[in-house]
N, C-alpha and C. Protein backbone atom coordinates (compact mmCIF):
# COMPACT_ATOMS: atom_id res chain seq x y z
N UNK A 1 116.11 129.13 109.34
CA UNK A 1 117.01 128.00 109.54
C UNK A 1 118.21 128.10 108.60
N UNK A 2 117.96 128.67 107.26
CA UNK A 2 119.34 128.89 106.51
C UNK A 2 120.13 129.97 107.00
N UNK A 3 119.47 131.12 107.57
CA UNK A 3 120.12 132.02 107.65
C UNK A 3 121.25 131.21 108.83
N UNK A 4 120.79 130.30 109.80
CA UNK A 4 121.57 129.67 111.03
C UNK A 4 122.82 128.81 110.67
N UNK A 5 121.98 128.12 109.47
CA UNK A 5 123.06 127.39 108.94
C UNK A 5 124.30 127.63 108.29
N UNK A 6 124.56 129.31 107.72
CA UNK A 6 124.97 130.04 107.12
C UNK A 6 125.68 130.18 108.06
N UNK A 7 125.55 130.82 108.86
CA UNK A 7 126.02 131.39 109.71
C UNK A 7 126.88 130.84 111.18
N UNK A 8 126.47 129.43 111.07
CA UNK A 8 127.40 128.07 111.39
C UNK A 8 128.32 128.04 110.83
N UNK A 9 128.26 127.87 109.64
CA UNK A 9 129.73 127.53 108.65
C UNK A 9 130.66 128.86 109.20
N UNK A 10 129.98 130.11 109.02
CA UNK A 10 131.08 131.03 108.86
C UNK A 10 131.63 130.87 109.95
N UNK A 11 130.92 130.99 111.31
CA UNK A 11 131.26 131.04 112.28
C UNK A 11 132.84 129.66 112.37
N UNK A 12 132.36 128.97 112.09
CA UNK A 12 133.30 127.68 111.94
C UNK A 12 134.50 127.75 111.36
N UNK A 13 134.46 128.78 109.94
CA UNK A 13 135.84 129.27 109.29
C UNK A 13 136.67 130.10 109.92
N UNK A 14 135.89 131.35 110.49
CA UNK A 14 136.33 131.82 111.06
C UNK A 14 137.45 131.75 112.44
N UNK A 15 136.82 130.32 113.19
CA UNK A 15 137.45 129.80 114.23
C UNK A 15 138.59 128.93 113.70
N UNK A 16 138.14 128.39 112.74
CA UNK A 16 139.94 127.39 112.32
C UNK A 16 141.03 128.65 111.99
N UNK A 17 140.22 129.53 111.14
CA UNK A 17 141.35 130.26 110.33
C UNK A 17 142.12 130.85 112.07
N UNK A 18 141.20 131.29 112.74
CA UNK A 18 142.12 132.20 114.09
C UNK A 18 142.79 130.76 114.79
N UNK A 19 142.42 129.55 114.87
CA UNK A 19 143.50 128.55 115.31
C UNK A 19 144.82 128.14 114.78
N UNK A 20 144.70 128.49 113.34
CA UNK A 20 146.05 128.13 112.46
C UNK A 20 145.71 129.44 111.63
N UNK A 21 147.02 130.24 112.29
CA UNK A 21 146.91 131.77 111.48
C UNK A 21 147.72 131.86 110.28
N UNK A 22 149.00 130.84 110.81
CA UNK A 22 149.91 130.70 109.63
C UNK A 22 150.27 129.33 109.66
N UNK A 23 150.66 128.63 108.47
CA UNK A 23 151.34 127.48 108.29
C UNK A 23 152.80 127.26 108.83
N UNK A 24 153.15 126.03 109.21
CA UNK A 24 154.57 126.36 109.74
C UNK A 24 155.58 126.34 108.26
N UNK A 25 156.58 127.08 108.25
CA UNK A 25 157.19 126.62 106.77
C UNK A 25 158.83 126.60 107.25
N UNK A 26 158.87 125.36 107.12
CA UNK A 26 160.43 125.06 107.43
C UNK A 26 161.80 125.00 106.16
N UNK A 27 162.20 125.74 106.35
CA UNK A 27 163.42 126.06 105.42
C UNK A 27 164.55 124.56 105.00
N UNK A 28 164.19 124.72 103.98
CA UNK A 28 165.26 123.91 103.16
C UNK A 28 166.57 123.46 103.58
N UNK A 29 167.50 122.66 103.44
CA UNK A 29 168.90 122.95 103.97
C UNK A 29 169.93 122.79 102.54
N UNK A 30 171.10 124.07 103.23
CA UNK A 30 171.82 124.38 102.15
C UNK A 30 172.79 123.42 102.85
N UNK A 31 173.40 122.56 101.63
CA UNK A 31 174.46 121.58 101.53
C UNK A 31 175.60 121.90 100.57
N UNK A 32 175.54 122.99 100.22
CA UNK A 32 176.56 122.93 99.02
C UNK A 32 177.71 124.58 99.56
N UNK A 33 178.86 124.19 99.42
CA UNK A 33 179.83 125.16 100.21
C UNK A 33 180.11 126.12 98.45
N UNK A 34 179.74 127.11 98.94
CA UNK A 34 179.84 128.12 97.52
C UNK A 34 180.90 129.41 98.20
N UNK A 35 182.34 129.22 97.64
CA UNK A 35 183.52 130.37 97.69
C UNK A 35 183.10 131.87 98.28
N UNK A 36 183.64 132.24 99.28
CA UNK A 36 183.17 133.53 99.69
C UNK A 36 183.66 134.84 98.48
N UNK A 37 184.68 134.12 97.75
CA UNK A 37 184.87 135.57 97.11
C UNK A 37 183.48 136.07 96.27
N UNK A 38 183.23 137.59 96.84
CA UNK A 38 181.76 138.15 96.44
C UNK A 38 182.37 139.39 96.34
N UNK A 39 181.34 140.34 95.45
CA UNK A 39 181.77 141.74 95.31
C UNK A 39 179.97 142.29 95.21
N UNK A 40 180.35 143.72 95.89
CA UNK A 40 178.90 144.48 96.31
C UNK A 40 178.96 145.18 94.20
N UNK A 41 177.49 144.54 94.28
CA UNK A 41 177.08 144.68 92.75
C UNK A 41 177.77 146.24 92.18
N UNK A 42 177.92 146.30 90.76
CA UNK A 42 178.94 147.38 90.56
C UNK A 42 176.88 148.64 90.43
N UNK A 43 175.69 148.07 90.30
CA UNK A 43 174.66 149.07 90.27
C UNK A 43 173.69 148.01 91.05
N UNK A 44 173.47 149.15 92.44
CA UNK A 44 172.23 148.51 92.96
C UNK A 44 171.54 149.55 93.79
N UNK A 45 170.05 149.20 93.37
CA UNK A 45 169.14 150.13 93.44
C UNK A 45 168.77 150.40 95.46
N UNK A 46 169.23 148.88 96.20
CA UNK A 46 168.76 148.92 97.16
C UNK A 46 170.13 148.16 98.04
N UNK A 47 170.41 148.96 99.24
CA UNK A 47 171.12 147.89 99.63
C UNK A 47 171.51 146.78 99.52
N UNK A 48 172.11 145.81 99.64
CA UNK A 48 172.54 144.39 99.65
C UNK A 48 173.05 143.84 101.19
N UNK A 49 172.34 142.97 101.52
CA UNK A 49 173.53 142.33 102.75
C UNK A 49 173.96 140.84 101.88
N UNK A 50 175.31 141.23 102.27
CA UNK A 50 175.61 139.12 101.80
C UNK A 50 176.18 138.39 103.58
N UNK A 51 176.07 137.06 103.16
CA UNK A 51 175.87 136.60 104.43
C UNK A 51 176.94 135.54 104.15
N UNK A 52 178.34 135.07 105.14
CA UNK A 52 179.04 134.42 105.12
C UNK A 52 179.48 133.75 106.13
N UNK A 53 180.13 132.47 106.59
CA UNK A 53 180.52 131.98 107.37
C UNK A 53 181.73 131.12 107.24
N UNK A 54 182.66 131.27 108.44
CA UNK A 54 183.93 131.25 108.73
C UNK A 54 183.96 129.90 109.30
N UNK A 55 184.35 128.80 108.83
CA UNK A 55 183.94 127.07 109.25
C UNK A 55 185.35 126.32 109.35
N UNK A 56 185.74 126.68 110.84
CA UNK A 56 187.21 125.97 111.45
C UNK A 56 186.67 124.35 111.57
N UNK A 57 187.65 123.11 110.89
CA UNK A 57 187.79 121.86 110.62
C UNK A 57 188.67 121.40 110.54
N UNK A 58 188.93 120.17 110.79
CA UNK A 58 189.91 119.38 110.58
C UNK A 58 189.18 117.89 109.64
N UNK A 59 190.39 117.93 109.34
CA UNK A 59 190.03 116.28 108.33
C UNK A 59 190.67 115.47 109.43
N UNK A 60 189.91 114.40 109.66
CA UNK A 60 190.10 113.25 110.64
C UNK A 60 190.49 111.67 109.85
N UNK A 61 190.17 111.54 108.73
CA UNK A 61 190.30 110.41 107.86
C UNK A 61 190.45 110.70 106.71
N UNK A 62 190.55 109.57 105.88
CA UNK A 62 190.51 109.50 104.07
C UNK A 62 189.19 110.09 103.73
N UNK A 63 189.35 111.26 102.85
CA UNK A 63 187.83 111.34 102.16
C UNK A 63 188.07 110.88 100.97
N UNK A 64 186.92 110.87 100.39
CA UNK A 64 186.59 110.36 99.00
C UNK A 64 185.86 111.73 98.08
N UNK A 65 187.07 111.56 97.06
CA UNK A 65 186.55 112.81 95.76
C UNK A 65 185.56 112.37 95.25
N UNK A 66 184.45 114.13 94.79
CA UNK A 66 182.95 113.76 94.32
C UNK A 66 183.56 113.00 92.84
N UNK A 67 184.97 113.52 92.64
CA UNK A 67 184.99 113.14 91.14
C UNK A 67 186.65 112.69 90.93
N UNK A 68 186.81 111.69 90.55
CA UNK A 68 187.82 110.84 90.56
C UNK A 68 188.69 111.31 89.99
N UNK A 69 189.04 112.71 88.95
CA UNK A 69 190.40 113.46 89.11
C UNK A 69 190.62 114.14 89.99
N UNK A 70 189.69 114.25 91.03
CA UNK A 70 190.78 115.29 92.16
C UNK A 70 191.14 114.42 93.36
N UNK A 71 191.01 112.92 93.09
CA UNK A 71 191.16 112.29 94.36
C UNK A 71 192.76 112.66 94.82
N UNK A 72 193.73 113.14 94.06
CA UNK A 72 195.02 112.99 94.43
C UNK A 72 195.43 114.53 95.09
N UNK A 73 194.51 115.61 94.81
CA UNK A 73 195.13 116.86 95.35
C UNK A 73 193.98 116.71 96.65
N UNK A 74 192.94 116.20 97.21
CA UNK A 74 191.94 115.76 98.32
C UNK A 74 193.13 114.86 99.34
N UNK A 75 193.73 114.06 98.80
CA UNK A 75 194.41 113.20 99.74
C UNK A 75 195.57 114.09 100.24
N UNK A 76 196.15 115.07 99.70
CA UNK A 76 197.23 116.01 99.86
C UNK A 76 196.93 117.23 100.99
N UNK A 77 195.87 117.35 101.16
CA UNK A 77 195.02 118.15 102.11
C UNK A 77 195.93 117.61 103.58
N UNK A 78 196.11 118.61 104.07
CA UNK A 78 196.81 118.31 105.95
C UNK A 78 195.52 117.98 106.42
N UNK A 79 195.99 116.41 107.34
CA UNK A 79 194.93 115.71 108.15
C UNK A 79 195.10 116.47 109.92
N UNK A 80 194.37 116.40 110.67
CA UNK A 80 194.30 116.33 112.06
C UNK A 80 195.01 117.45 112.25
N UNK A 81 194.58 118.71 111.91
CA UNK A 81 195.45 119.94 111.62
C UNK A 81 193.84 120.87 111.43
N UNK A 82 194.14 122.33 112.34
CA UNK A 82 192.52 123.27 111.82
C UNK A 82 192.80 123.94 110.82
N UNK A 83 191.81 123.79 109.78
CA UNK A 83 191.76 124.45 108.53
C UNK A 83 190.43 125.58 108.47
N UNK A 84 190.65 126.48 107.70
CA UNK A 84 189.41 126.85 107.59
C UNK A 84 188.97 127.36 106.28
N UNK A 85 187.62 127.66 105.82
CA UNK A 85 186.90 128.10 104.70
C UNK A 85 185.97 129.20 105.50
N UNK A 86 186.11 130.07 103.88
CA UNK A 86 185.00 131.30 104.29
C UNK A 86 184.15 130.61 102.79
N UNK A 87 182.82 130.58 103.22
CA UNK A 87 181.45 130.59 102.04
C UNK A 87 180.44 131.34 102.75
N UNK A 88 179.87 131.04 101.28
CA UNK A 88 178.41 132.55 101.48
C UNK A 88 177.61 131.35 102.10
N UNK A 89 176.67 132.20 102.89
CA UNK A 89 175.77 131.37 103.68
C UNK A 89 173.94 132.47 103.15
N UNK A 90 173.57 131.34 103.17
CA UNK A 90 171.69 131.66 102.77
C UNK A 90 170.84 131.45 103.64
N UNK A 91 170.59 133.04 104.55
CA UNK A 91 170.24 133.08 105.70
C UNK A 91 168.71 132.73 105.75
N UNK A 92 168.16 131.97 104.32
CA UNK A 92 167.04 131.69 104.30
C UNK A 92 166.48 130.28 104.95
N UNK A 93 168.11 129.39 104.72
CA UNK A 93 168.00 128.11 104.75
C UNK A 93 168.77 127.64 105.83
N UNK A 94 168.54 126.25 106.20
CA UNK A 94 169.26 125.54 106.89
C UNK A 94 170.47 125.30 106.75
N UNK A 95 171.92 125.73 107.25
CA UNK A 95 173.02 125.17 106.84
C UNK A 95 173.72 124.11 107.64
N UNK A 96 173.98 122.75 106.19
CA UNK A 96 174.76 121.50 106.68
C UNK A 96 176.00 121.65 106.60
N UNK A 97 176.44 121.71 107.56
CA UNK A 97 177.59 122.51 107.93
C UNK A 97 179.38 122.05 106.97
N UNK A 98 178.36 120.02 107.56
CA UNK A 98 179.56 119.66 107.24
C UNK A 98 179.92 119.36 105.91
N UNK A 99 178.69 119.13 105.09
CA UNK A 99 177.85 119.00 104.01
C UNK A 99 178.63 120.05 103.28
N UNK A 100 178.67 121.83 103.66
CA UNK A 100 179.45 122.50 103.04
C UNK A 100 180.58 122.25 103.24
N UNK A 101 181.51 121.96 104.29
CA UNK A 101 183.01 121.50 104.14
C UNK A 101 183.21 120.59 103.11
N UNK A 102 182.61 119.30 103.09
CA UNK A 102 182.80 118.37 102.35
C UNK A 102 182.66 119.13 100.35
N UNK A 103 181.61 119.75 100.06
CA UNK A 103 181.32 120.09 98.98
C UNK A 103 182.55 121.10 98.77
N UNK A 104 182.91 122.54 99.48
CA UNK A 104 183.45 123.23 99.04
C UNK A 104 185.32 122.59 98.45
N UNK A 105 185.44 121.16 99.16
CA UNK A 105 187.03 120.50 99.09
C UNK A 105 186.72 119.56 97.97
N UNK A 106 185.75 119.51 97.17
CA UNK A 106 185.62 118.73 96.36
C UNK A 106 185.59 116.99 96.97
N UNK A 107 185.21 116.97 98.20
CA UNK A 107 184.80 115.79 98.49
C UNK A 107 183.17 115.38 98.19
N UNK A 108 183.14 113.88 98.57
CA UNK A 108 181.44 113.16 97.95
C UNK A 108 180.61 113.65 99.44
N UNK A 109 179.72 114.62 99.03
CA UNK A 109 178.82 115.52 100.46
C UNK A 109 177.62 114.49 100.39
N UNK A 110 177.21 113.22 99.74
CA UNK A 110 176.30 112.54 99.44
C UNK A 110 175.36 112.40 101.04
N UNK A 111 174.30 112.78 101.16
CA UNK A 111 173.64 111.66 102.28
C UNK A 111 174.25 110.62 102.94
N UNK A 112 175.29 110.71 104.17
CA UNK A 112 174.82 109.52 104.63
C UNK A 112 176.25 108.71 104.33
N UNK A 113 177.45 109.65 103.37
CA UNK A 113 178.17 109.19 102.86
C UNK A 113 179.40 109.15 104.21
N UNK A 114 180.62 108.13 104.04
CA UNK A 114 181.16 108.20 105.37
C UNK A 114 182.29 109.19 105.11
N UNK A 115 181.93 110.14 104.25
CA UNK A 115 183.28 111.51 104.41
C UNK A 115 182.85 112.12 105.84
N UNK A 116 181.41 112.08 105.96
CA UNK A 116 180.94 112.83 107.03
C UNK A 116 181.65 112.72 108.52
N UNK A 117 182.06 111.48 108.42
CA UNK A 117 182.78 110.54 109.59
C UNK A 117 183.85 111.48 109.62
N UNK A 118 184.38 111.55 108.80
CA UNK A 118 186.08 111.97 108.69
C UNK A 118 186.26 113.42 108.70
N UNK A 119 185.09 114.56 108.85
CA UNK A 119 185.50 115.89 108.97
C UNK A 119 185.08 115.79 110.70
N UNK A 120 185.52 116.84 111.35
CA UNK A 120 185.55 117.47 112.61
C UNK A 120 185.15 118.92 112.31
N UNK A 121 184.06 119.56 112.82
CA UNK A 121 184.00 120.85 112.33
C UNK A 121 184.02 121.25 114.35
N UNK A 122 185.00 122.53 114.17
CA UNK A 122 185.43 123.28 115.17
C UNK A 122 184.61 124.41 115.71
N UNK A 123 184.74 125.39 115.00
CA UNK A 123 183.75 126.59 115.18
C UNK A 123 183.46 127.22 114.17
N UNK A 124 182.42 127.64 114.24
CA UNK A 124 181.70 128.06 112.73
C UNK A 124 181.50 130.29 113.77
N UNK A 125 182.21 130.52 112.51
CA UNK A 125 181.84 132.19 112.77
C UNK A 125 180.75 132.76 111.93
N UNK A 126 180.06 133.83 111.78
CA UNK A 126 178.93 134.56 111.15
C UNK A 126 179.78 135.65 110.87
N UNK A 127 179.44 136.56 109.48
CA UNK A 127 180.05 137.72 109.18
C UNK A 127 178.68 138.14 108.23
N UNK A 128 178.29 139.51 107.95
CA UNK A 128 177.21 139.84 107.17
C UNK A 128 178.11 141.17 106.30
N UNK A 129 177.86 141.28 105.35
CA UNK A 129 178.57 142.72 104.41
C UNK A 129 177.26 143.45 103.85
N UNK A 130 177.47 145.07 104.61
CA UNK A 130 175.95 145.62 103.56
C UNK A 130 176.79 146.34 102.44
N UNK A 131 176.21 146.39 101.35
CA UNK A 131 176.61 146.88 100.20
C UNK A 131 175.76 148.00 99.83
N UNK A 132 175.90 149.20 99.94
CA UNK A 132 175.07 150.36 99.96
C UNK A 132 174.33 150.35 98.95
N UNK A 133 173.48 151.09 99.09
CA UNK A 133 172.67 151.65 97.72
C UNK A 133 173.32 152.71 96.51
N UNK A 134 173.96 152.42 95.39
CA UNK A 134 174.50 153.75 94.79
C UNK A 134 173.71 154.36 94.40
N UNK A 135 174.16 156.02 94.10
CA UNK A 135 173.49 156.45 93.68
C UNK A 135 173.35 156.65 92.28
C-alpha cells in the first residue's frame, strides 16, 4: 500500500509539472526615453546588438516639465508639427512609447499624468546595430 501511495504522489507531480511546463513571465515596461547616441564597446569579447527606435510625434498641447527649470525651453518646442527622437530600446521589455517621448523632452512621464493627452505619436521605426566581436 505504500509502495501505491508513493507512487500516487509521483505520478501526480509528474502530471502538473507536464501541465504547466513553464511559468508565464511577462516583461516589465520601459518608460524612460534614454538618447540613442551609443558607440560599439572600444573591447568586446562577443558581439553586441544595440536596439533603437525612431518615434515620429507631435506635441498637441501644453506639457508640463518633470522639473520646473526647463518649463521655458519645453514650452519653446514646435506644437502640431512631426518631430522625431532616436532612443535605445530594451528588447527585453515592454516599450511605453509615449512614456519615452514624454521622458526623453524632459516632460512629467508620471502615470496617468495629462502630458500623455498632449503627445500624438505617429510612427515608431525599429533599427538594431551588431557590433562585432574584436579581436
Amino acid at each position: 500500500m505504500k509502495k501505491l501511495s508513493v507512487m500516487l504522489a509521483l505520478a501526480l507531480c509528474a502530471g502538473a509539472a507536464l501541465l504547466h511546463p513553464a511559468s508565464a513571465r511577462v516583461p516589465a515596461v520601459d518608460a524612460r526615453g534614454i538618447a540613442a547616441d551609443t558607440e560599439c564597446p572600444a573591447i568586446a569579447n562577443v558581439p553586441h546588438v544595440l536596439h533603437f527606435d525612431k518615434i515620429v510625434f507631435a506635441i498637441t498641447g501644453q506639457l508640463q516639465a518633470a522639473i520646473t527649470a526647463d518649463q521655458a525651453a519645453l514650452d519653446k518646442l514646435p506644437h502640431n508639427q512631426e518631430l522625431d527622437i532616436k532612443v535605445r530600446d530594451n528588447p527585453t521589455r515592454i516599450a511605453h512609447i509615449k512614456a519615452k517621448v514624454l521622458s526623453f523632452l524632459g516632460a512629467n512621464s508620471t502615470a496617468g499624468h495629462t502630458n500623455f493627452g498632449n503627445i500624438t505619436i505617429i510612427s515608431v521605426s525599429y533599427a538594431a546595430v551588431v557590433c562585432p566581436k574584436l579581436p
